[in-house]
C-alpha atoms as a PDB file:
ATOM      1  CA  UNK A   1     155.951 185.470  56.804  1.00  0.00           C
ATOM      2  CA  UNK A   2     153.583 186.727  59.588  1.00  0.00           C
ATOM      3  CA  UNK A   3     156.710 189.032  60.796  1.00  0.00           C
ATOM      4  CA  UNK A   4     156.830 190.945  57.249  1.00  0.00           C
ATOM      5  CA  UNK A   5     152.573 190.570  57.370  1.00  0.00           C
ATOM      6  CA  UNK A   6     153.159 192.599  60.308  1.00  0.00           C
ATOM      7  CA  UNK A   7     155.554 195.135  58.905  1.00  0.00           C
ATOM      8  CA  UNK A   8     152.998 195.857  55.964  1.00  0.00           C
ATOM      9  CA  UNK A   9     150.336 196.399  58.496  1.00  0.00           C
ATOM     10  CA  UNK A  10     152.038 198.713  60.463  1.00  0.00           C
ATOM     11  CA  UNK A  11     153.298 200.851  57.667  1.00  0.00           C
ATOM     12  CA  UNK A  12     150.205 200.542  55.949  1.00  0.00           C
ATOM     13  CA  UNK A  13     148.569 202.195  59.002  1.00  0.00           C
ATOM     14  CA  UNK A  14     151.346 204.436  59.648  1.00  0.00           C
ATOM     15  CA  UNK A  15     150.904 205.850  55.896  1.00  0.00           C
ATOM     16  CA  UNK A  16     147.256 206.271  56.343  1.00  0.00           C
ATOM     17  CA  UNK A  17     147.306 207.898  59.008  1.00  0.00           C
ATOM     18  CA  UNK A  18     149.982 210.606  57.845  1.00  0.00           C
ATOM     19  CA  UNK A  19     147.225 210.325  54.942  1.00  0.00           C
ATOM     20  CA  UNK A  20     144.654 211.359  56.926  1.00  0.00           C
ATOM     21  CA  UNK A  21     146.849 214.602  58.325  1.00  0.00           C
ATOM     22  CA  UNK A  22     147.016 215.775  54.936  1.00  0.00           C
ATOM     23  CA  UNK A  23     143.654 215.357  54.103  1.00  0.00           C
ATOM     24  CA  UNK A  24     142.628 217.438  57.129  1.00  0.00           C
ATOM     25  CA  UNK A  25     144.777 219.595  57.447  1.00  0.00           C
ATOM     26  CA  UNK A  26     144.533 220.948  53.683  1.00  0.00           C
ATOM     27  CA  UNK A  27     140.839 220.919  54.098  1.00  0.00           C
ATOM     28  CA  UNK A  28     141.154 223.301  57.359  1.00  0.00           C
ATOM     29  CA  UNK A  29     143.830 225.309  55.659  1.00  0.00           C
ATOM     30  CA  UNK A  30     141.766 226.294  52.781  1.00  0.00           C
ATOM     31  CA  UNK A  31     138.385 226.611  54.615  1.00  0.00           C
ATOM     32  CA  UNK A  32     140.239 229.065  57.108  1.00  0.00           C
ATOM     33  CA  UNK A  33     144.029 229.382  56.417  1.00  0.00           C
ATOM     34  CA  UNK A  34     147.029 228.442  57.715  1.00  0.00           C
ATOM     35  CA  UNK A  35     146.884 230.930  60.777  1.00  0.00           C
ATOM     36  CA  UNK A  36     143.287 230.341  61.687  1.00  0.00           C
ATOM     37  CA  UNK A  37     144.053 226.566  62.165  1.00  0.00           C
ATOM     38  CA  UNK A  38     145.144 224.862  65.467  1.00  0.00           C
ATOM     39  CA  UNK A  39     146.676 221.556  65.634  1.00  0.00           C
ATOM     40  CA  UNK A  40     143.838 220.204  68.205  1.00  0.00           C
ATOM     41  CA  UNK A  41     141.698 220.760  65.148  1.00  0.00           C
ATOM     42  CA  UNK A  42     143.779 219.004  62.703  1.00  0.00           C
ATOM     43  CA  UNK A  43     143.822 216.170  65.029  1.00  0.00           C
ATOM     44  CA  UNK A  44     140.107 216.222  65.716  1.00  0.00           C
ATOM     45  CA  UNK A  45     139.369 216.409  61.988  1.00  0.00           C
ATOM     46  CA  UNK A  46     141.923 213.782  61.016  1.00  0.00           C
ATOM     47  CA  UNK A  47     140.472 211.670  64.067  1.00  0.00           C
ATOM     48  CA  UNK A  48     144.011 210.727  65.385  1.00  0.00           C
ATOM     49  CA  UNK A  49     145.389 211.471  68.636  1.00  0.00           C
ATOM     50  CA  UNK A  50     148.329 215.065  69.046  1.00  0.00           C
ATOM     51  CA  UNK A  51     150.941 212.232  69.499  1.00  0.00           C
ATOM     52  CA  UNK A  52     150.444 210.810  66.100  1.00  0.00           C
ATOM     53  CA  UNK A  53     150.555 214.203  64.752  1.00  0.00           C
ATOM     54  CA  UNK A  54     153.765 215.069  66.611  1.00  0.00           C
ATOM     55  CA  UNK A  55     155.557 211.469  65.402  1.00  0.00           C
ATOM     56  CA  UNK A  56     154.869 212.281  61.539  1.00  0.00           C
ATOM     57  CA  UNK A  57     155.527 215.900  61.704  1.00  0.00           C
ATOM     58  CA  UNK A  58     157.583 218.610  63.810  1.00  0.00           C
ATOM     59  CA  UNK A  59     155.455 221.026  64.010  1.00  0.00           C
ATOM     60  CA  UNK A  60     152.265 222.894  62.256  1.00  0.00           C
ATOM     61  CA  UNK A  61     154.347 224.485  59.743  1.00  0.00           C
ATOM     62  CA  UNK A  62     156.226 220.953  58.856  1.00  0.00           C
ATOM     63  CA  UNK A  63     152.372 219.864  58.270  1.00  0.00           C
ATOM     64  CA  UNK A  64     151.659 222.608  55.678  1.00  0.00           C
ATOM     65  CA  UNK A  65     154.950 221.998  54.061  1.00  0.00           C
ATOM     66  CA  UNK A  66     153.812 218.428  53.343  1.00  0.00           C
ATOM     67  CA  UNK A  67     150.224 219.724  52.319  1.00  0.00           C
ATOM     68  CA  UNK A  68     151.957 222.019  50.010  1.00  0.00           C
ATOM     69  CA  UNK A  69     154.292 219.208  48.596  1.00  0.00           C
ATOM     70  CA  UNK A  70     151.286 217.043  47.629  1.00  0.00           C
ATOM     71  CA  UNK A  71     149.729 219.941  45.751  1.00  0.00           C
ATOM     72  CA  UNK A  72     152.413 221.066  43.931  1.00  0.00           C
ATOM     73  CA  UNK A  73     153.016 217.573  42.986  1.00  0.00           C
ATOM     74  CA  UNK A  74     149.098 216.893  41.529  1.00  0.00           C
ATOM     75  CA  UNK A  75     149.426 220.215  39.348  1.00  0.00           C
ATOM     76  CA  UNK A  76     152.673 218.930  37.843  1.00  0.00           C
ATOM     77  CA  UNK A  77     151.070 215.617  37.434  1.00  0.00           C
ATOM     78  CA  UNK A  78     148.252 217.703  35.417  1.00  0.00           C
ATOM     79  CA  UNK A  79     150.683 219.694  33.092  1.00  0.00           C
ATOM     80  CA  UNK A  80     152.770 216.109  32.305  1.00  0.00           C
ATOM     81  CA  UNK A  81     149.411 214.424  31.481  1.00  0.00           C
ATOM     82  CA  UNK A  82     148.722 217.465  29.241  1.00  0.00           C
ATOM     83  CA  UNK A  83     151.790 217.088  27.193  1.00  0.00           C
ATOM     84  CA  UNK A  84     153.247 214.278  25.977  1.00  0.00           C
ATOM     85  CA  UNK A  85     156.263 214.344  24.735  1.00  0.00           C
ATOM     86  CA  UNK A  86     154.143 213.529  21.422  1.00  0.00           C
ATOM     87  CA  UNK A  87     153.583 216.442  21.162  1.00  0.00           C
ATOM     88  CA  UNK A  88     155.667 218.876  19.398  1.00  0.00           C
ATOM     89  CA  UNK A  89     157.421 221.568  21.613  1.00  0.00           C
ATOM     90  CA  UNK A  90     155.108 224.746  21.181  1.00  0.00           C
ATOM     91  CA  UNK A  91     152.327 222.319  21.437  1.00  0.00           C
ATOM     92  CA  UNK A  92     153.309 220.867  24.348  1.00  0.00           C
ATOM     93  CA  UNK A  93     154.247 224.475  26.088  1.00  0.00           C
ATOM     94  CA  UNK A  94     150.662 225.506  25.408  1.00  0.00           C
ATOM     95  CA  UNK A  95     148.840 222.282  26.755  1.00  0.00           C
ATOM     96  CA  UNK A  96     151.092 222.120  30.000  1.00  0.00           C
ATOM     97  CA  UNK A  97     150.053 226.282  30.323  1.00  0.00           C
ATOM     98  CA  UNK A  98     146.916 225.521  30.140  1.00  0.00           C
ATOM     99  CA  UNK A  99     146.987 222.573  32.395  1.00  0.00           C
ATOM    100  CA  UNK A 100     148.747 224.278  35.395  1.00  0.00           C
ATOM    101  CA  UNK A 101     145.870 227.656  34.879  1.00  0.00           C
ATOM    102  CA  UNK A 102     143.202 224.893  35.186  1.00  0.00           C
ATOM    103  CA  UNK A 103     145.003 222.521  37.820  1.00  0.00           C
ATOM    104  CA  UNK A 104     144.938 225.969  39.844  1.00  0.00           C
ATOM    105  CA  UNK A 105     141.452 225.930  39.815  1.00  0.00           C
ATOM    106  CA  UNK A 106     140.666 222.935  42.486  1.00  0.00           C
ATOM    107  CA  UNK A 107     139.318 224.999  44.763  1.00  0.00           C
ATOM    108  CA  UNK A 108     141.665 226.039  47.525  1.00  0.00           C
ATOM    109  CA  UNK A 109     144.602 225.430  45.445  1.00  0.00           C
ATOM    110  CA  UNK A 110     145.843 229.407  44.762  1.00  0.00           C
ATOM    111  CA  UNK A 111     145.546 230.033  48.847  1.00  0.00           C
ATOM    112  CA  UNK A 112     147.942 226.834  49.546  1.00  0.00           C
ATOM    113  CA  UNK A 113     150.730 227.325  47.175  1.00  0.00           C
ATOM    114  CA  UNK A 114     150.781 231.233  45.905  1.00  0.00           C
ATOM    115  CA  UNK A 115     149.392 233.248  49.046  1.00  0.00           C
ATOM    116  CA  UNK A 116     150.071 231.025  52.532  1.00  0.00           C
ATOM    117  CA  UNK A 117     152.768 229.145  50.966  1.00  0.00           C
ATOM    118  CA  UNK A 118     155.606 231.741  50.776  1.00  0.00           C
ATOM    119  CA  UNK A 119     154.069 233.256  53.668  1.00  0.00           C
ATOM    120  CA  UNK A 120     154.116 230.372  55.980  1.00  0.00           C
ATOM    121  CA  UNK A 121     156.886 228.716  54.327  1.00  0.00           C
ATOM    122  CA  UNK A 122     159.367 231.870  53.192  1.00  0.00           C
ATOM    123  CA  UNK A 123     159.826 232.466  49.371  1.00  0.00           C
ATOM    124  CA  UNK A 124     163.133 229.792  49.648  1.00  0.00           C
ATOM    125  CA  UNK A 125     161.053 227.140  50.992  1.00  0.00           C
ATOM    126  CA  UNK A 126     158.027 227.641  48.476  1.00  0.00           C
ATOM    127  CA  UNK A 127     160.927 228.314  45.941  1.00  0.00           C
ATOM    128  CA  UNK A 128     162.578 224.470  46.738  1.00  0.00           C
ATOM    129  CA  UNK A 129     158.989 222.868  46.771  1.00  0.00           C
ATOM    130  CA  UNK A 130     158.638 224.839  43.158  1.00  0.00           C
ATOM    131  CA  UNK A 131     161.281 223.457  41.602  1.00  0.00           C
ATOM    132  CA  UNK A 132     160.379 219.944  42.511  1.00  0.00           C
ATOM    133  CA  UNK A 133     157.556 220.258  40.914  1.00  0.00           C
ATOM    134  CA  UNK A 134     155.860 222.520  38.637  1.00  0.00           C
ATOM    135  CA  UNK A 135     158.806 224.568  37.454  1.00  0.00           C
ATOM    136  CA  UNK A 136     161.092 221.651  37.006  1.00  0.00           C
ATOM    137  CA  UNK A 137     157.785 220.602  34.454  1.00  0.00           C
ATOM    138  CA  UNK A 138     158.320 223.780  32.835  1.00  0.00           C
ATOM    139  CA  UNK A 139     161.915 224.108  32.955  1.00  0.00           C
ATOM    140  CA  UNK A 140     161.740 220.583  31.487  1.00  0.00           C
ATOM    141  CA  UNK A 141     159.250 221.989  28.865  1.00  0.00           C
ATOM    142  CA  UNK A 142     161.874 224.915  27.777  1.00  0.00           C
ATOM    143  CA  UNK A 143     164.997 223.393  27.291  1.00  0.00           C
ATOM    144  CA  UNK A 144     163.310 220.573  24.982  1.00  0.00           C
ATOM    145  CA  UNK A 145     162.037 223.472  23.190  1.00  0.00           C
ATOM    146  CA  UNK A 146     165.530 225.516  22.936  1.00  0.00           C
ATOM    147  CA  UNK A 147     166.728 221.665  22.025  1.00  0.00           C
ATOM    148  CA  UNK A 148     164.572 221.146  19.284  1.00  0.00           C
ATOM    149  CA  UNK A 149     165.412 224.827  17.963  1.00  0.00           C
ATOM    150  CA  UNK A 150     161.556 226.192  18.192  1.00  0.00           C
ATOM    151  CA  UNK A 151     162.613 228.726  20.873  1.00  0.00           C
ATOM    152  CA  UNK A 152     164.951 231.558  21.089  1.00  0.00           C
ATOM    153  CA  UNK A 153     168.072 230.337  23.146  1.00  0.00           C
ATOM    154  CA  UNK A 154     167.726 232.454  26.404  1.00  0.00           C
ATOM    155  CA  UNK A 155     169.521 232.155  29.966  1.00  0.00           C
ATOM    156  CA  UNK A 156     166.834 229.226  30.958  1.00  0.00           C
ATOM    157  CA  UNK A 157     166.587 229.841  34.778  1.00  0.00           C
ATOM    158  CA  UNK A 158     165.572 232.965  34.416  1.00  0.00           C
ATOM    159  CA  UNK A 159     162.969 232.673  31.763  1.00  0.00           C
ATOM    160  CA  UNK A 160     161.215 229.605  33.548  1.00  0.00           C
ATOM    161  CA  UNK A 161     161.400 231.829  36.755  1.00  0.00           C
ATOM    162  CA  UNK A 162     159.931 235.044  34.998  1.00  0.00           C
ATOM    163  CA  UNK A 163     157.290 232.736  32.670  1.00  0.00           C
ATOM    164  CA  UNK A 164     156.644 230.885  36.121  1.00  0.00           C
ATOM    165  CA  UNK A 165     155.604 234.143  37.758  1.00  0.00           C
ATOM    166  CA  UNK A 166     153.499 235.082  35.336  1.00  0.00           C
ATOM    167  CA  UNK A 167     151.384 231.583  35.030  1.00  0.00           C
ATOM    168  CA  UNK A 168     151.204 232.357  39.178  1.00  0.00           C
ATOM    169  CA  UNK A 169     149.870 236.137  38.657  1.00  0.00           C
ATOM    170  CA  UNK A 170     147.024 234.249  35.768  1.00  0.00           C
ATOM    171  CA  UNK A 171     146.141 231.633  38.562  1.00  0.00           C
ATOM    172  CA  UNK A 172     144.972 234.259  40.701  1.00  0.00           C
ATOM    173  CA  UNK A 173     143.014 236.359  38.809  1.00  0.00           C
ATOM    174  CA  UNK A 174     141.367 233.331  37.252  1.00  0.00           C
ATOM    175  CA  UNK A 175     140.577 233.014  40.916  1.00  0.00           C
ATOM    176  CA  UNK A 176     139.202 236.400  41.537  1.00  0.00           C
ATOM    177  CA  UNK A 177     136.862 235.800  38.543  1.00  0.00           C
ATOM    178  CA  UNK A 178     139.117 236.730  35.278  1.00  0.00           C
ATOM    179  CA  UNK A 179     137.948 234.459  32.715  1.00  0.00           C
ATOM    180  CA  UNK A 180     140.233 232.037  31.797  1.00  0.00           C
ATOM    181  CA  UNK A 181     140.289 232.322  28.164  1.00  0.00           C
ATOM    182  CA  UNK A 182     141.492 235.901  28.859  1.00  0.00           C
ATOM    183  CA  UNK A 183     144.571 234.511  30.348  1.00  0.00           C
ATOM    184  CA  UNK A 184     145.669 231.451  27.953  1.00  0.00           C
ATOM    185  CA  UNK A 185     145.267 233.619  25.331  1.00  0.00           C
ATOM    186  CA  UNK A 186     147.800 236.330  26.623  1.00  0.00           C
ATOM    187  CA  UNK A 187     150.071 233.579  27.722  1.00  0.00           C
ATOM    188  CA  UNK A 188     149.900 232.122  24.259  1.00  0.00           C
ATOM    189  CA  UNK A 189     151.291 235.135  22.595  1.00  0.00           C
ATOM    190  CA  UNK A 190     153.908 235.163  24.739  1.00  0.00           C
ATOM    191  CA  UNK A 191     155.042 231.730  24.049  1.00  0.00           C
ATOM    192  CA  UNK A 192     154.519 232.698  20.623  1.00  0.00           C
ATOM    193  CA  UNK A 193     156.822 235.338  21.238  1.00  0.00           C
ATOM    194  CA  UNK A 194     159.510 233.572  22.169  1.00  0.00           C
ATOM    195  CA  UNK A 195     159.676 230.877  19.035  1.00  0.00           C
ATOM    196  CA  UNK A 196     161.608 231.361  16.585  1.00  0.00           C
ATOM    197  CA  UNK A 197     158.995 231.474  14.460  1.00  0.00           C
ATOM    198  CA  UNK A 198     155.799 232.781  16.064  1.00  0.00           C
ATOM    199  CA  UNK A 199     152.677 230.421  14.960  1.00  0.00           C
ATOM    200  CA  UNK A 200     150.623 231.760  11.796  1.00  0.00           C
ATOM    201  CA  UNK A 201     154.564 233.361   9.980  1.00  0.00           C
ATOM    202  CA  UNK A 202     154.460 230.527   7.995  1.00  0.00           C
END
């Protein structure tokens, strides 16, 4: 019993203190970016010592990666509280949209995953940590709606890469100051587009 007591503790502490890596370093990577960042000041901020750093992650970049990984995953996390599958398929579509443009609004978020993460991590790498998360949400989100015969049947990696670009390109100008009204609205018409039957025909 005290043997597995022991185990917990030590992967307890071992999570927390990859915990506390990620906390840092995200904080550091959105106050002054990726390339602005040294690892002594991750390890300062995170108050563990370069060893620990070095046993939970290769290098700098491997830290970012897992930064990245956690804030894809808390967006998705937004857009899947936002639409239940109670909701019926445009409905859903237009919660989730609106879920990711406000999700992307945590401060730092639009730095971390759509200007240092493909820079840092090449567009593959962002690509893979992508589809993990917030475009398997919307891919999800598509195909239910092809399913349920609201949608247009069209090749479906392509429109959730093209629709997934465009969310991206509202995130940041809602981050440069565009209201965001200005941008669900556009990116409701172009769901509406896409339905079979556009809202308001009936």
């Amino acid at each position: 019993m005290q043997v597995k007591n022991e185990r917990r503790s030590n992967r307890d502490r071992t999570e927390a203190t990859r915990g506390d890596l990620i906390a840092a370093a995200r904080r550091l990577f959105t106050e002054k970016s990726y390339a602005e960042t040294s690892t002594p000041e991750i390890v300062a901020a995170a108050g563990v010592t370069r060893g620990a750093l070095y046993h939970h992650f290769s290098d700098k970049q491997a830290l970012f990666a897992a930064v990245a990984e956690q804030e894809a995953n808390a967006v998705a996390e937004e857009v899947e509280r936002a639409a239940p599958t109670a909701l019926g398929a445009r409905e859903a579509l237009l919660a989730g949209s609106e879920a990711y443009l406000r999700a992307m609004q945590v401060p730092g978020r639009t730095r971390l995953l759509l200007l240092d993460g493909p820079a840092v991590l090449g567009r593959p790498g962002m690509d893979a940590i992508d589809d993990r998360h917030g475009n398997r949400t919307l891919r999800e989100g598509l195909a239910a709606t092809m399913r349920a015969g609201a949608m247009r049947k069209l090749p479906l990696t392509a429109l959730t890469s093209l629709l997934a670009a465009t969310f991206d390109r509202a995130a940041l100008a809602i981050d440069a100051g565009a209201p965001l009204a200005d941008q669900v609205a556009v990116i409701s018409a172009l769901i509406d587009g896409l339905m079979v039957e556009p809202a308001g025909n009936g």
